[in-house]
PDB file of N, CA and C in Angstrom:
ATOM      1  N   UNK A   1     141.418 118.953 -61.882  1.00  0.00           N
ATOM      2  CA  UNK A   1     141.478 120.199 -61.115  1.00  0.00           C
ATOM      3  C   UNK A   1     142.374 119.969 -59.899  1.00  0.00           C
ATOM      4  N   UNK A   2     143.210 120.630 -59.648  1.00  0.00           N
ATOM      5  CA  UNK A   2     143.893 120.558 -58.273  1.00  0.00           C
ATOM      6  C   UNK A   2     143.605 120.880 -57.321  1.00  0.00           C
ATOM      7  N   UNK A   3     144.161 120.404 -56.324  1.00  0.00           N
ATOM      8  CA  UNK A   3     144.011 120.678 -54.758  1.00  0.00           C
ATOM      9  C   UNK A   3     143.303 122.239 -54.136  1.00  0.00           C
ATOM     10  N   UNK A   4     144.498 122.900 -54.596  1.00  0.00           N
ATOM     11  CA  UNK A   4     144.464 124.390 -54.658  1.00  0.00           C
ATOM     12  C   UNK A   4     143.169 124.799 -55.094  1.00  0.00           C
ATOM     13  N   UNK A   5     142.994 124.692 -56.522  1.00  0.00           N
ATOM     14  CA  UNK A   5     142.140 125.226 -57.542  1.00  0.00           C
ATOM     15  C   UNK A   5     140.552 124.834 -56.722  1.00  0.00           C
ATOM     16  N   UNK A   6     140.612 123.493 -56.097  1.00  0.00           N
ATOM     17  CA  UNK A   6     139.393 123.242 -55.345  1.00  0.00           C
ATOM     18  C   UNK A   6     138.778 123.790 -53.921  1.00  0.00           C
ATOM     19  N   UNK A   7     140.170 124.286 -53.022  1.00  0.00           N
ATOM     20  CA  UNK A   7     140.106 125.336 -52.438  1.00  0.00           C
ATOM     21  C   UNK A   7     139.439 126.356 -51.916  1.00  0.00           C
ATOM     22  N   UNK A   8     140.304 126.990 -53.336  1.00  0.00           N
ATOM     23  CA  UNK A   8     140.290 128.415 -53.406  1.00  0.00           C
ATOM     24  C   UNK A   8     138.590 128.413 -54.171  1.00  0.00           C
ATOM     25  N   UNK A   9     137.923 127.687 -54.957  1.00  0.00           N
ATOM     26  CA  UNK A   9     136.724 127.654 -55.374  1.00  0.00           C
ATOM     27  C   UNK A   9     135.251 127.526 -54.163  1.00  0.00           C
ATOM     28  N   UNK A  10     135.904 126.447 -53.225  1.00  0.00           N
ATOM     29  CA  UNK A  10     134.863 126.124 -52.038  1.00  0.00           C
ATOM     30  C   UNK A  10     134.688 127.660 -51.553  1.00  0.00           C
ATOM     31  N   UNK A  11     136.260 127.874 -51.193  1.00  0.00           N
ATOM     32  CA  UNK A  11     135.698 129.035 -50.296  1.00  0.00           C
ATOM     33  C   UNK A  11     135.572 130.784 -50.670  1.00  0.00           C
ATOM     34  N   UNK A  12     135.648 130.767 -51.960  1.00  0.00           N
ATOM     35  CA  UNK A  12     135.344 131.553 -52.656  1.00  0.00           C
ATOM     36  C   UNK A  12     133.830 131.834 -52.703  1.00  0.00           C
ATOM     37  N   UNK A  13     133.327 130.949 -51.950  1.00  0.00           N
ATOM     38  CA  UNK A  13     131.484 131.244 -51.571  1.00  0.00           C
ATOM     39  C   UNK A  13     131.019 131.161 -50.392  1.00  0.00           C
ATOM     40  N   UNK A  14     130.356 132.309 -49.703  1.00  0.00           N
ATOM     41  CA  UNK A  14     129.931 132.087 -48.737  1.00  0.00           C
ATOM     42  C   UNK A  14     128.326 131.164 -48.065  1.00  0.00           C
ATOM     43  N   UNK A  15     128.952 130.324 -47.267  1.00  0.00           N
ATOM     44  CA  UNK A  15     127.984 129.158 -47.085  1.00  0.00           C
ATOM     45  C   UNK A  15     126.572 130.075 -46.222  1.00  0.00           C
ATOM     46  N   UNK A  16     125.845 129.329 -46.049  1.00  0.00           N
ATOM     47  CA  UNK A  16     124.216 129.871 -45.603  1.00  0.00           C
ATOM     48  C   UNK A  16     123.807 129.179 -44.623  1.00  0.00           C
ATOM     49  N   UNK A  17     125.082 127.964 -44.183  1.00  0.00           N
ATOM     50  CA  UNK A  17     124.571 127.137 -42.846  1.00  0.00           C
ATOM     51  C   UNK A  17     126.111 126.531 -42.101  1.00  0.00           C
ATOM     52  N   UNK A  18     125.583 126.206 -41.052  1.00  0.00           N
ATOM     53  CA  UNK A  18     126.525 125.802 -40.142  1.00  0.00           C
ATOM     54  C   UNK A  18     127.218 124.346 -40.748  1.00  0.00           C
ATOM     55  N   UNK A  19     126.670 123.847 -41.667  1.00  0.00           N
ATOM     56  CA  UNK A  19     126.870 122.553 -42.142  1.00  0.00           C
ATOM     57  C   UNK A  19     127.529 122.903 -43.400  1.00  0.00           C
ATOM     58  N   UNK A  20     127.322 123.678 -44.561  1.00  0.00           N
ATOM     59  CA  UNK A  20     128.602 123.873 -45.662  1.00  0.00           C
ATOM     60  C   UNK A  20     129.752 124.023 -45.000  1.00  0.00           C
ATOM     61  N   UNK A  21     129.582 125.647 -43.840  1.00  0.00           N
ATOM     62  CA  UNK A  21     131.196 125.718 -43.504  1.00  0.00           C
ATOM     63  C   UNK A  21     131.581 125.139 -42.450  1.00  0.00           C
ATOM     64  N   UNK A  22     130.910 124.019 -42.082  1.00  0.00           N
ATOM     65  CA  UNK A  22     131.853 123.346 -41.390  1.00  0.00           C
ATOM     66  C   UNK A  22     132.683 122.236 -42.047  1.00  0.00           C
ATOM     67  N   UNK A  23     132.185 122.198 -43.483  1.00  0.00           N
ATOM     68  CA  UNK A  23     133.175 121.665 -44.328  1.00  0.00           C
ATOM     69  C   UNK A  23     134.255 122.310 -44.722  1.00  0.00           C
ATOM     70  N   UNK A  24     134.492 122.803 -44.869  1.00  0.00           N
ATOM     71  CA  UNK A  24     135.330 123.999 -45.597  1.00  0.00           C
ATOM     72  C   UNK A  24     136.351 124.398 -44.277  1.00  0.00           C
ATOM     73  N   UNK A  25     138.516 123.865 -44.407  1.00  0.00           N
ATOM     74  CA  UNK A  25     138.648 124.204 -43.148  1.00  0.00           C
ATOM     75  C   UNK A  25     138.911 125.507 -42.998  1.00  0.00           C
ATOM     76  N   UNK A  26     139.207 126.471 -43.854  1.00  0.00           N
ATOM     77  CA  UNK A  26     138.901 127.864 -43.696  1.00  0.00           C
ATOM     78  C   UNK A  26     137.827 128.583 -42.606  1.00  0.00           C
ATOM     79  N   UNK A  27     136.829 128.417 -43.163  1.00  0.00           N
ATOM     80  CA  UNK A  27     135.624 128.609 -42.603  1.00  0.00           C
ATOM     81  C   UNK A  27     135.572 128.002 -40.994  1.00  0.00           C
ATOM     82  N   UNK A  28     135.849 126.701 -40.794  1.00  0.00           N
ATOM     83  CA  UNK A  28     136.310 126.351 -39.209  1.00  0.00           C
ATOM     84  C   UNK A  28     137.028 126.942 -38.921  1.00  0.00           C
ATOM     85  N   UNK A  29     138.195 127.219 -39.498  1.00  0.00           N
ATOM     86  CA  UNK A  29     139.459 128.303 -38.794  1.00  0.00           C
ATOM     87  C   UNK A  29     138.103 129.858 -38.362  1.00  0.00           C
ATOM     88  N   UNK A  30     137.219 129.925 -38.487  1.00  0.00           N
ATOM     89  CA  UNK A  30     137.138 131.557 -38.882  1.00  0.00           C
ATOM     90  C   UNK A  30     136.336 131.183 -37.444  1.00  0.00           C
ATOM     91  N   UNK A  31     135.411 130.298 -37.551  1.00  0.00           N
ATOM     92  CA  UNK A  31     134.455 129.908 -36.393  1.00  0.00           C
ATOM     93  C   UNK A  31     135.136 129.699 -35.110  1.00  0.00           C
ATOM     94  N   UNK A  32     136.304 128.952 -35.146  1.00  0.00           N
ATOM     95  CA  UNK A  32     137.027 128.781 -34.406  1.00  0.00           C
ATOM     96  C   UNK A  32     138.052 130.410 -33.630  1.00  0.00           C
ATOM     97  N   UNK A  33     138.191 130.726 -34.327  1.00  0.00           N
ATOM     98  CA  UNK A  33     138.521 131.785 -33.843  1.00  0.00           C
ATOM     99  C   UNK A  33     137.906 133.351 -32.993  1.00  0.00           C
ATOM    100  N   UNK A  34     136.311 133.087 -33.493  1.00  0.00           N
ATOM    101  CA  UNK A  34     135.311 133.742 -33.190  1.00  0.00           C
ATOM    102  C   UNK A  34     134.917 133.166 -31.622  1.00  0.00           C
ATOM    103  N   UNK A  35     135.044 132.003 -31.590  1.00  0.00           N
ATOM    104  CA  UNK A  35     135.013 130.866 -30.212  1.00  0.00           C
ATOM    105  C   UNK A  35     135.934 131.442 -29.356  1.00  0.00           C
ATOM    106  N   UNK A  36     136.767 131.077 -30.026  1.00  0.00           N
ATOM    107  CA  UNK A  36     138.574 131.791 -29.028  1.00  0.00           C
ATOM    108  C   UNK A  36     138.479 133.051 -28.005  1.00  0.00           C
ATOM    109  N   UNK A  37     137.743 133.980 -29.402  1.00  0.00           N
ATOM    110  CA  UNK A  37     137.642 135.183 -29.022  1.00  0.00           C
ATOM    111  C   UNK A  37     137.042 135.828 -27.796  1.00  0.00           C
ATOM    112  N   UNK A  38     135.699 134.658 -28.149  1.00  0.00           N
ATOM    113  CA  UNK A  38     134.801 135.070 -26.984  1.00  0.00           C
ATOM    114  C   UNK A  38     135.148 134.462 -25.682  1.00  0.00           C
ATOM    115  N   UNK A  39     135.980 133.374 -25.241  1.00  0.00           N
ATOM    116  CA  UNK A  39     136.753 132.715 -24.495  1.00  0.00           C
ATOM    117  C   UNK A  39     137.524 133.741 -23.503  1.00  0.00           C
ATOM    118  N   UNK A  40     138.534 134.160 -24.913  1.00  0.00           N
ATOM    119  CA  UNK A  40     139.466 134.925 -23.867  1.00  0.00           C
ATOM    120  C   UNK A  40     139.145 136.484 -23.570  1.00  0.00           C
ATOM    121  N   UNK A  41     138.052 137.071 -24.846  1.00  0.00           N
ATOM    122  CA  UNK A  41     137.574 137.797 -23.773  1.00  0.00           C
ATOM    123  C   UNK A  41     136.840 138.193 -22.484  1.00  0.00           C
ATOM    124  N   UNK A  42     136.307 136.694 -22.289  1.00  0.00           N
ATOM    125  CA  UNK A  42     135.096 136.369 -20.907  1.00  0.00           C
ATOM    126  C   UNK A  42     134.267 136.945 -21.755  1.00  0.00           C
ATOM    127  N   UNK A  43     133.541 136.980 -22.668  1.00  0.00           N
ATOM    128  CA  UNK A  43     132.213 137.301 -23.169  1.00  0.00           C
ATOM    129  C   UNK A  43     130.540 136.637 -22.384  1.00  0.00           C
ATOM    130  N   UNK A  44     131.176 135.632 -22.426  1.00  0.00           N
ATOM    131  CA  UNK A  44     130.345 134.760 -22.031  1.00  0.00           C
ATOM    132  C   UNK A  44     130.871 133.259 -21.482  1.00  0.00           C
ATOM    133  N   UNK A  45     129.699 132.747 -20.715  1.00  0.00           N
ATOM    134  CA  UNK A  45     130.510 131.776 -19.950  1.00  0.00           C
ATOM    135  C   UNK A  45     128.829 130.395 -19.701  1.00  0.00           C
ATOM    136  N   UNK A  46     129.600 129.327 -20.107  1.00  0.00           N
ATOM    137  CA  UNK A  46     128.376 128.516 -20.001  1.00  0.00           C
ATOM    138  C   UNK A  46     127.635 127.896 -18.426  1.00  0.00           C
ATOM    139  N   UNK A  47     126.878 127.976 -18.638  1.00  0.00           N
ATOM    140  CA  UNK A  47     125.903 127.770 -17.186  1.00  0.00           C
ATOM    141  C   UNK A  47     124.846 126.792 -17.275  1.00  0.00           C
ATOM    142  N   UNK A  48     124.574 125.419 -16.093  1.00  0.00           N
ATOM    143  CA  UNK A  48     123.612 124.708 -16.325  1.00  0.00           C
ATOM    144  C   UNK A  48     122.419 125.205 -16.459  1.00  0.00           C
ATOM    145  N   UNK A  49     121.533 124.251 -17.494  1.00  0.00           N
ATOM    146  CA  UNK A  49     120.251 124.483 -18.091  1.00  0.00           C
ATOM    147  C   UNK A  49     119.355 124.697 -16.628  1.00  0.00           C
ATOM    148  N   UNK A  50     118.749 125.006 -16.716  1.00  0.00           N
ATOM    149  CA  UNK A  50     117.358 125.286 -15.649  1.00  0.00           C
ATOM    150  C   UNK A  50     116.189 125.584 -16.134  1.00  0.00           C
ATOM    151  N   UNK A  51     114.823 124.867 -15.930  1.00  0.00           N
ATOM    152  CA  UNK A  51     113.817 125.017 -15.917  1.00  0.00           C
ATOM    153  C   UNK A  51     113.151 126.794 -16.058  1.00  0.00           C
ATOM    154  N   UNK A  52     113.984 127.321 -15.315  1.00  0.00           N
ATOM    155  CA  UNK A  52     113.445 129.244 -15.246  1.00  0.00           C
ATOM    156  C   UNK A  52     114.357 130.268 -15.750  1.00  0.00           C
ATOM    157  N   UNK A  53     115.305 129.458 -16.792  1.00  0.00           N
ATOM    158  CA  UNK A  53     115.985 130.273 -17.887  1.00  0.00           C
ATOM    159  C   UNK A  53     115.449 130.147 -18.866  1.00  0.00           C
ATOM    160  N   UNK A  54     114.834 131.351 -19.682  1.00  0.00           N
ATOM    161  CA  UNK A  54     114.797 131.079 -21.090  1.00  0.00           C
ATOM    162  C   UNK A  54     115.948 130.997 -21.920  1.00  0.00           C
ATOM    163  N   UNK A  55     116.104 129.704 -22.683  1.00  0.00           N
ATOM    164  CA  UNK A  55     117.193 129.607 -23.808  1.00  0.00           C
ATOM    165  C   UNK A  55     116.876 130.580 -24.642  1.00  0.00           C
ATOM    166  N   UNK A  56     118.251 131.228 -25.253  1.00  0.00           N
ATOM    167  CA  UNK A  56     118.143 131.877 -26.470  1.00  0.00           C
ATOM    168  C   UNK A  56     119.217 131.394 -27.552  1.00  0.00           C
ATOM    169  N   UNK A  57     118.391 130.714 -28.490  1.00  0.00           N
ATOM    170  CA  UNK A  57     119.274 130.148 -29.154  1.00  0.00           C
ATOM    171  C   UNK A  57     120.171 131.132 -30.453  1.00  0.00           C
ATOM    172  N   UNK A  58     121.434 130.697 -31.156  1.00  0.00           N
ATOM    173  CA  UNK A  58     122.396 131.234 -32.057  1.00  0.00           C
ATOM    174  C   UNK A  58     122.101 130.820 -33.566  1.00  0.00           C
ATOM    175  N   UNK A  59     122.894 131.554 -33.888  1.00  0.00           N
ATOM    176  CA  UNK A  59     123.121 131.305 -35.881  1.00  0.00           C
ATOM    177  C   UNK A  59     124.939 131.781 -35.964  1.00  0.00           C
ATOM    178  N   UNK A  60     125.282 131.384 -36.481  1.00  0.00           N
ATOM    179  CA  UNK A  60     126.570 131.362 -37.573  1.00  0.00           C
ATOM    180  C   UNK A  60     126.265 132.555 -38.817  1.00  0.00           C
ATOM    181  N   UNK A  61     127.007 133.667 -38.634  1.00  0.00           N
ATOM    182  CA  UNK A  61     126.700 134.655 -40.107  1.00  0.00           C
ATOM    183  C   UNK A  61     127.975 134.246 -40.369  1.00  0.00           C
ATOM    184  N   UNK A  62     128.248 134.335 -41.765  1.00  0.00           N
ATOM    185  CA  UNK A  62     129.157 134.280 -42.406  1.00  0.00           C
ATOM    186  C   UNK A  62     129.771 134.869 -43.314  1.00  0.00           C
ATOM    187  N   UNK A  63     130.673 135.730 -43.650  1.00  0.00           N
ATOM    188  CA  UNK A  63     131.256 137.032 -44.591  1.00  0.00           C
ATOM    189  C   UNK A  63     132.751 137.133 -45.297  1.00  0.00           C
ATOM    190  N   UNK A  64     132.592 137.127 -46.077  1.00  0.00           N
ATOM    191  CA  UNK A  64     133.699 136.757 -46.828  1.00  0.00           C
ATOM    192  C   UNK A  64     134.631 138.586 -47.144  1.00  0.00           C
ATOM    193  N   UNK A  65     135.879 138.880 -45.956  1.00  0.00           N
ATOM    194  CA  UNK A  65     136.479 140.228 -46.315  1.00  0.00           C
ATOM    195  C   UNK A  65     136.948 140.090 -47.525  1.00  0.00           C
ATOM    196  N   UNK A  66     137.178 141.289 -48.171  1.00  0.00           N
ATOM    197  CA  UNK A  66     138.093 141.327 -49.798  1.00  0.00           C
ATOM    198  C   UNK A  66     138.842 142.571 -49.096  1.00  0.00           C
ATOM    199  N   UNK A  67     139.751 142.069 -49.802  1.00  0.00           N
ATOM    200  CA  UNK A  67     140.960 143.646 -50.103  1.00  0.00           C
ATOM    201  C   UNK A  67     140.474 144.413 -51.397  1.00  0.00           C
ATOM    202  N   UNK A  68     141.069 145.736 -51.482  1.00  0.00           N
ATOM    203  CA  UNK A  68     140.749 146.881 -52.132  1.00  0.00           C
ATOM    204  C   UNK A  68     140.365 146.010 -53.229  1.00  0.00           C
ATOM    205  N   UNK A  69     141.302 145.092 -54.047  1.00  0.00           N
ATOM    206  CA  UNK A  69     141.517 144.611 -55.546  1.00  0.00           C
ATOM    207  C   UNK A  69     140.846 143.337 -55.635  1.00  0.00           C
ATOM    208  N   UNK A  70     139.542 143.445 -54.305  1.00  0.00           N
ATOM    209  CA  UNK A  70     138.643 142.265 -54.581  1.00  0.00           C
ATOM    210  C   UNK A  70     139.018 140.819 -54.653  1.00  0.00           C
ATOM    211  N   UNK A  71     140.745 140.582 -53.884  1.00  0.00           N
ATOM    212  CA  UNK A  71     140.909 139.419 -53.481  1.00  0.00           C
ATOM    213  C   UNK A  71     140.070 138.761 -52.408  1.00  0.00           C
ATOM    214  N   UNK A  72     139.966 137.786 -52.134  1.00  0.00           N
ATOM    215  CA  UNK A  72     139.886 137.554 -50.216  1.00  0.00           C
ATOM    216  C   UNK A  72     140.756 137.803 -49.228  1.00  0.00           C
ATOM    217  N   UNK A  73     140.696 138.879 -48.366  1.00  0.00           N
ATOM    218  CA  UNK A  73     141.440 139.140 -47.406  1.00  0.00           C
ATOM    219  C   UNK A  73     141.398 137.730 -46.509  1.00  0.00           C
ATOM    220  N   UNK A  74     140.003 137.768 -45.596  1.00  0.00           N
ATOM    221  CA  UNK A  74     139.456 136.399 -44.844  1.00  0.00           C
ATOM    222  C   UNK A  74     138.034 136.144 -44.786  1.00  0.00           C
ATOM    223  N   UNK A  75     138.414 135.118 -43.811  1.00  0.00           N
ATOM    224  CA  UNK A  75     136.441 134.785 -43.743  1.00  0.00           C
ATOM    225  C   UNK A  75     136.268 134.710 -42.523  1.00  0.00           C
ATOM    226  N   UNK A  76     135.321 135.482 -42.221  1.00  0.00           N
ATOM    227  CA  UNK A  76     134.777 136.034 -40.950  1.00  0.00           C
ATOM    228  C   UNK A  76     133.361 135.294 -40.560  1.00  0.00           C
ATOM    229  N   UNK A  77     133.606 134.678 -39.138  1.00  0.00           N
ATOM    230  CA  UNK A  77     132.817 134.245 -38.956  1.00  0.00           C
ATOM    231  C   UNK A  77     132.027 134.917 -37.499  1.00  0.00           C
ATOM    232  N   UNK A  78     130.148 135.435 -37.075  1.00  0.00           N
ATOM    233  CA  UNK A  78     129.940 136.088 -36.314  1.00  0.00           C
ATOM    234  C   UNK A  78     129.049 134.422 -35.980  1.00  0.00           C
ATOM    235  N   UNK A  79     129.004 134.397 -34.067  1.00  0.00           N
ATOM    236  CA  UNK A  79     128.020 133.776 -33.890  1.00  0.00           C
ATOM    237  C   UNK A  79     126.925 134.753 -32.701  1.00  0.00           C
ATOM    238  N   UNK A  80     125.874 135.199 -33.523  1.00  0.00           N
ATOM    239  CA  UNK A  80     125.045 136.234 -33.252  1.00  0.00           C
ATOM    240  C   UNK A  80     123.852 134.922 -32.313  1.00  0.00           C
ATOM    241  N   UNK A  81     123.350 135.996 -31.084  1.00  0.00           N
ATOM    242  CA  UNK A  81     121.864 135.195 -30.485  1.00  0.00           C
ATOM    243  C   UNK A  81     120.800 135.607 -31.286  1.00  0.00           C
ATOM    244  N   UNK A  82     120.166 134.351 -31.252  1.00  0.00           N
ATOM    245  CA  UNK A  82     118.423 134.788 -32.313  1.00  0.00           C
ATOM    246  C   UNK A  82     117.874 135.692 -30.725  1.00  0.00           C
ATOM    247  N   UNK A  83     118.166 137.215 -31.317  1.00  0.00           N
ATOM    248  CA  UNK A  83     117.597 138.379 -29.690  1.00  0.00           C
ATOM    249  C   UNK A  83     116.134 138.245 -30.041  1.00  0.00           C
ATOM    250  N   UNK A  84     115.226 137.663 -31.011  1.00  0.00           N
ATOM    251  CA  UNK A  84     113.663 137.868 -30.689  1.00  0.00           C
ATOM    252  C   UNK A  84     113.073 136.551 -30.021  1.00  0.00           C
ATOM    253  N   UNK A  85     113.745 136.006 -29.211  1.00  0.00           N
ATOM    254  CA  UNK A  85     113.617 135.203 -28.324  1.00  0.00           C
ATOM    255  C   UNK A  85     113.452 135.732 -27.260  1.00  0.00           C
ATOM    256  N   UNK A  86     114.156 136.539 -27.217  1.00  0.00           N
ATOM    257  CA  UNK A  86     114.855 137.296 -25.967  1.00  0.00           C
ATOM    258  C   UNK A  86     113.395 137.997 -25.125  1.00  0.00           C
ATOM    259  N   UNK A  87     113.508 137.652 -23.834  1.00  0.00           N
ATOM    260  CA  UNK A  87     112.094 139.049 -23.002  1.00  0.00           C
ATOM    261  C   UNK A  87     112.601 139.834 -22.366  1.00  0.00           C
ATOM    262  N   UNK A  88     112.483 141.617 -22.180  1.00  0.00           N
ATOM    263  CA  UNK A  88     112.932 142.809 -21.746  1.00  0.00           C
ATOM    264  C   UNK A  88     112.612 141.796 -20.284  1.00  0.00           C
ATOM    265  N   UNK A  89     113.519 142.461 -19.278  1.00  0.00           N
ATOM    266  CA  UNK A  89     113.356 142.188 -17.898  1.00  0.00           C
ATOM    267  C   UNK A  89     113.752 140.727 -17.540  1.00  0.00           C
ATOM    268  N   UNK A  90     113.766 139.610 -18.265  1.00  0.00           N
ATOM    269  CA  UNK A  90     114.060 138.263 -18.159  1.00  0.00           C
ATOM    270  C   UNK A  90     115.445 138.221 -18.127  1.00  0.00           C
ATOM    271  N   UNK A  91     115.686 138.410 -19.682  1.00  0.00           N
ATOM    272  CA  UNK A  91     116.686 137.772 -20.630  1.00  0.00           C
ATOM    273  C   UNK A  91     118.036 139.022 -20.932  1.00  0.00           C
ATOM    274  N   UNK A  92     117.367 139.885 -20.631  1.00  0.00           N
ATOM    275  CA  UNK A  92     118.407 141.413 -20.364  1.00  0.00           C
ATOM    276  C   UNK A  92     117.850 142.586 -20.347  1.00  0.00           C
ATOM    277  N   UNK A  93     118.725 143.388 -19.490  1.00  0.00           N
ATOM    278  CA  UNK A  93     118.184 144.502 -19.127  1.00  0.00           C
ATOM    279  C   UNK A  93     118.722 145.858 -20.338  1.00  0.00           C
ATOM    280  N   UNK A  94     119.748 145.753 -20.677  1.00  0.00           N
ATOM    281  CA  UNK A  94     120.356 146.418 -21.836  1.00  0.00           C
ATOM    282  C   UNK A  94     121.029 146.243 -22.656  1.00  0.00           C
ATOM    283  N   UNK A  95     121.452 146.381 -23.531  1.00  0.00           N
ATOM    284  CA  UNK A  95     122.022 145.877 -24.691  1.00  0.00           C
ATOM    285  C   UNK A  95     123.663 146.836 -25.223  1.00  0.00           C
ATOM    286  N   UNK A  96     124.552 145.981 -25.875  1.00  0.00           N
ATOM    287  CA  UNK A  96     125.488 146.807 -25.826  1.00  0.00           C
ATOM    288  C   UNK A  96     126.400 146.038 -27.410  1.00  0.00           C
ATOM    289  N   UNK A  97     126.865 146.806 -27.994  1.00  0.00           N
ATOM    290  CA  UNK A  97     126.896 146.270 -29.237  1.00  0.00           C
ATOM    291  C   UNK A  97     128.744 147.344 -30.094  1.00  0.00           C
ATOM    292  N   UNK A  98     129.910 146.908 -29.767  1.00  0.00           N
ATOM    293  CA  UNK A  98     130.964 147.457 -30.218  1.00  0.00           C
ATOM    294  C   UNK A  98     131.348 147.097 -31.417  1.00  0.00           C
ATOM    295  N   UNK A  99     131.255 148.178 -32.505  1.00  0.00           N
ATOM    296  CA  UNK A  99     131.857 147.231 -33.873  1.00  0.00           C
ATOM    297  C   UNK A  99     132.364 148.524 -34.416  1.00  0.00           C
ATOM    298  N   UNK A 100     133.165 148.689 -33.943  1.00  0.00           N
ATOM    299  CA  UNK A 100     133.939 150.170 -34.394  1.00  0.00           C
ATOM    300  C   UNK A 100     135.598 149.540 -34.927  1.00  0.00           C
ATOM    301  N   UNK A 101     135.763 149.373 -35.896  1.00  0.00           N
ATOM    302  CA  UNK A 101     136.796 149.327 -36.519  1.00  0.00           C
ATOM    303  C   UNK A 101     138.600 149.658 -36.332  1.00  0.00           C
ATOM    304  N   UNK A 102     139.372 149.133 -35.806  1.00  0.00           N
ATOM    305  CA  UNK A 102     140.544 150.432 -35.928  1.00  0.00           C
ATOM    306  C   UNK A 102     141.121 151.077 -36.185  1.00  0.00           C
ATOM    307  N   UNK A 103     140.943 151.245 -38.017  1.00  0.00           N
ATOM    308  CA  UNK A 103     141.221 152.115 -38.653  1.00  0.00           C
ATOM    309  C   UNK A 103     140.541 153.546 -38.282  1.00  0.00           C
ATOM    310  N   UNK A 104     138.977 153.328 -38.145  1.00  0.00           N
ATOM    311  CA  UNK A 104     138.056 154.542 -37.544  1.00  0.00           C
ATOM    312  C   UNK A 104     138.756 154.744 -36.095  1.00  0.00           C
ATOM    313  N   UNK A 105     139.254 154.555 -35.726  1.00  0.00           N
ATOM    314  CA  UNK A 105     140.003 155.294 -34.000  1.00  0.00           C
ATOM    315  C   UNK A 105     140.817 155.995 -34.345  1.00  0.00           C
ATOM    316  N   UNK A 106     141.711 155.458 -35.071  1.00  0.00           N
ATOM    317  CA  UNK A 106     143.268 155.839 -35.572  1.00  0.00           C
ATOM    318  C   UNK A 106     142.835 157.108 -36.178  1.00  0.00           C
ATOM    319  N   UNK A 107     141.664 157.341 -37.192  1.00  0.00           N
ATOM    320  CA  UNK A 107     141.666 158.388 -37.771  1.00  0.00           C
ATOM    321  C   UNK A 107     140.971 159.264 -36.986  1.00  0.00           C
ATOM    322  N   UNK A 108     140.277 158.772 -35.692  1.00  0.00           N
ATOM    323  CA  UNK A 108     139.475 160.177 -34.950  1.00  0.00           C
ATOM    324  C   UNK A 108     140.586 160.501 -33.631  1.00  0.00           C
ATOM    325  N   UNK A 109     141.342 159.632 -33.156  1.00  0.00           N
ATOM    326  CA  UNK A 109     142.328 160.068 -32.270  1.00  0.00           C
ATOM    327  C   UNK A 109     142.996 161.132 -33.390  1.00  0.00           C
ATOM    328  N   UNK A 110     143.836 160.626 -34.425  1.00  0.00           N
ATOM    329  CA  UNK A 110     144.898 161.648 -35.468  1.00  0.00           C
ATOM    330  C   UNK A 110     144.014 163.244 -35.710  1.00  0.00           C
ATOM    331  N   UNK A 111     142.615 162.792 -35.521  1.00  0.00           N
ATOM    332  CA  UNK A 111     142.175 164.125 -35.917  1.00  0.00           C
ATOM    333  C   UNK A 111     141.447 165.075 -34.570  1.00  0.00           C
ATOM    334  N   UNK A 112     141.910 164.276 -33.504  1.00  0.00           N
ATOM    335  CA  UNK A 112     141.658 165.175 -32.074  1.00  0.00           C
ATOM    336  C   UNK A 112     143.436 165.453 -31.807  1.00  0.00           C
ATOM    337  N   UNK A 113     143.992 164.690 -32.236  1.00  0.00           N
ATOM    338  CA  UNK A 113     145.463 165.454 -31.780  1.00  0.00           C
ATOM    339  C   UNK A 113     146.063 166.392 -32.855  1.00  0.00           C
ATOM    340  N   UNK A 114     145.198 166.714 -34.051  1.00  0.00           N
ATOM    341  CA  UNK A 114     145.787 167.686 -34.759  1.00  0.00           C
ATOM    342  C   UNK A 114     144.959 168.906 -34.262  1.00  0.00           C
TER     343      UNK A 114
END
């Protein structure tokens, strides 16, 4: 089997832990970039541990895009907080959550300027 053929097979499946895809360098590219992201958008920013913070610890989701014809577009990697850790008034006061697409803008701007 070739190089390629072994590949395109690994990552043709989406892993269920932080430890498959961190084999897989696809899958690091995807994590890695999800890292980046949150970097340069200032999402978040690390701060020493303290005794009167509650930690809230993360998970790795992992999603494999396809194009229309069910190729792999990419592999998308989210690193989400486990929020039922989380206490109202402690750990945050509100919550805020953007996953609006840009194809969906493009088509509600095109259809407020018609």
């Amino acid at each position: 089997m070739s190089s390629s053929a072994l590949t395109a097979t690994s990552s043709a499946t989406t892993p269920t832990c932080f430890t498959k895809a961190n084999k897989d360098p696809q899958w690091r590219l995807a994590m890695t970039n999800e890292y980046n992201a949150f970097i340069q958008n200032k999402t978040w920013s690390l701060i020493p541990r303290t005794p009167s913070h509650n930690l809230v610890g993360c998970k790795w989701v992992f999603k494999l895009k396809h194009k229309v014809d069910r190729s792999i577009d990419r592999h998308k990697a989210h690193l989400v907080a486990k929020g039922f850790h989380q206490q109202q008034g402690i750990d945050y006061e509100e919550t805020f959550s953007l996953m609006e697409k840009p194809i969906s803008i493009r088509v509600i701007l095109s259809l407020a300027i018609s």
